[in-house]
Protein backbone atom coordinates (compact mmCIF):
# COMPACT_ATOMS: atom_id res chain seq x y z
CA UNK A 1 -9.30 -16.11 -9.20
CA UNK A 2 -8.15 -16.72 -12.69
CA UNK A 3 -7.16 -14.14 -15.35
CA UNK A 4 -6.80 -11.08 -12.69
CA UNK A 5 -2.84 -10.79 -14.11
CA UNK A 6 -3.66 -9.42 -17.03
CA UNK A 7 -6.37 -6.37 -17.75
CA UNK A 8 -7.23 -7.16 -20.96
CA UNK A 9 -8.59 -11.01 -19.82
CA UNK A 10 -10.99 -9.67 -17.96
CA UNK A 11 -14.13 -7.48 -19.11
CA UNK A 12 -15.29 -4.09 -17.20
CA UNK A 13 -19.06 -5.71 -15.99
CA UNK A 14 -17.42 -8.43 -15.32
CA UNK A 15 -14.32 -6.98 -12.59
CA UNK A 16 -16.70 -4.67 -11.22
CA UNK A 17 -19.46 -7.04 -10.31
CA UNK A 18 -16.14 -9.17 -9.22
CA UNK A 19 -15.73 -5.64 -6.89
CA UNK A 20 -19.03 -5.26 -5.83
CA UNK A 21 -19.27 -8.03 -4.46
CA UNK A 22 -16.00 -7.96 -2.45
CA UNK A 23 -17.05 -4.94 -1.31
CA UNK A 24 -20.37 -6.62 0.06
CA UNK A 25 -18.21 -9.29 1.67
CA UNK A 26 -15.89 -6.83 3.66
CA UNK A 27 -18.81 -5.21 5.30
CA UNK A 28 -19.68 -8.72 6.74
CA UNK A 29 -18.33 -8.40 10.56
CA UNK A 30 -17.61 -12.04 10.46
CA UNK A 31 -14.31 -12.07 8.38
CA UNK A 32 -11.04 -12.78 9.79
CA UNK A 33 -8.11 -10.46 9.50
CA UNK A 34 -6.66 -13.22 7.19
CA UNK A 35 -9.95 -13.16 4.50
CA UNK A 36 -10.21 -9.47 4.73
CA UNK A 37 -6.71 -8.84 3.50
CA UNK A 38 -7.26 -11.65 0.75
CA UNK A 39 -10.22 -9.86 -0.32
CA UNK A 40 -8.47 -6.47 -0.40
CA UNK A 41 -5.77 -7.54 -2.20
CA UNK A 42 -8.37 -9.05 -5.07
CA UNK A 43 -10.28 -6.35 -4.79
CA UNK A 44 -7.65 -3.78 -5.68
CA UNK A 45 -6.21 -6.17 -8.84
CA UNK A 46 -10.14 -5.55 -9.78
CA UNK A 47 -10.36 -2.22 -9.29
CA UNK A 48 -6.62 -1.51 -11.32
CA UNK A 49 -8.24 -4.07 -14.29
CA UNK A 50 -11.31 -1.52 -14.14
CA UNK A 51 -9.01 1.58 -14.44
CA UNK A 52 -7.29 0.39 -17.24
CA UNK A 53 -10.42 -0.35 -19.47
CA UNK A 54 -11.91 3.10 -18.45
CA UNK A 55 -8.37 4.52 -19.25
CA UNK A 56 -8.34 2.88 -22.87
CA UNK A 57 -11.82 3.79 -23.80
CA UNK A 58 -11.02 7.77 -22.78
CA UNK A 59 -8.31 7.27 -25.21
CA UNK A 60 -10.56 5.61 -27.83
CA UNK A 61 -13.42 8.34 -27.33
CA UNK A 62 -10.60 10.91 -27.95
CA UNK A 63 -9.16 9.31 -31.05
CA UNK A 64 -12.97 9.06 -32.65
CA UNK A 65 -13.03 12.94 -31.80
CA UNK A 66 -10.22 14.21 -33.00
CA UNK A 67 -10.57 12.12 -36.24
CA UNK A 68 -14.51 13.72 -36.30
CA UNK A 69 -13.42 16.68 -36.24
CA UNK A 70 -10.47 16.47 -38.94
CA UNK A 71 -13.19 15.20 -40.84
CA UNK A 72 -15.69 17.68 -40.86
CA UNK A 73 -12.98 20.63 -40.84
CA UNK A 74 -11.81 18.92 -44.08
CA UNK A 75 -15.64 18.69 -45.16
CA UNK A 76 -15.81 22.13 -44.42
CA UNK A 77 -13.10 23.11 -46.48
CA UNK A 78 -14.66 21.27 -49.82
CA UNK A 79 -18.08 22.56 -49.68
């Protein structure tokens, strides 16, 4: 698994389909203890890489808002 280090390498679709599928893979009764942990353990770097991208676009959403509304209280204050 390349590019799982750092959030920002990897795109949302792209980590959770990455997720999904490990998901699928752990319901599969015919995993050793061995593969299950290894898929854990890439499924959680997945699901952190997901947070974070979710995290930053609440943040961008709330920028855009805030500077929205400055802009129509300003607009509001001219006309």
């Amino acid at each position: 698994m390349k590019d799982t280090k750092d959030p920002g390498k990897i795109n949302f679709e792209k980590a959770l389909g990455s997720l999904e599928l490990i998901v699928e893979r752990l319901q599969q009764e015919n995993l050793d203890l061995d593969e299950m942990i290894r898929l854990y353990e890439e499924g959680i770097i997945h699901l952190a890489n997901c947070q974070h991208v979710l995290e930053n676009a609440e943040l961008k959403i709330q920028q855009l808002n805030s500077k929205l509304k400055t802009e129509l209280e300003k607009d509001g204050e001219d006309g």
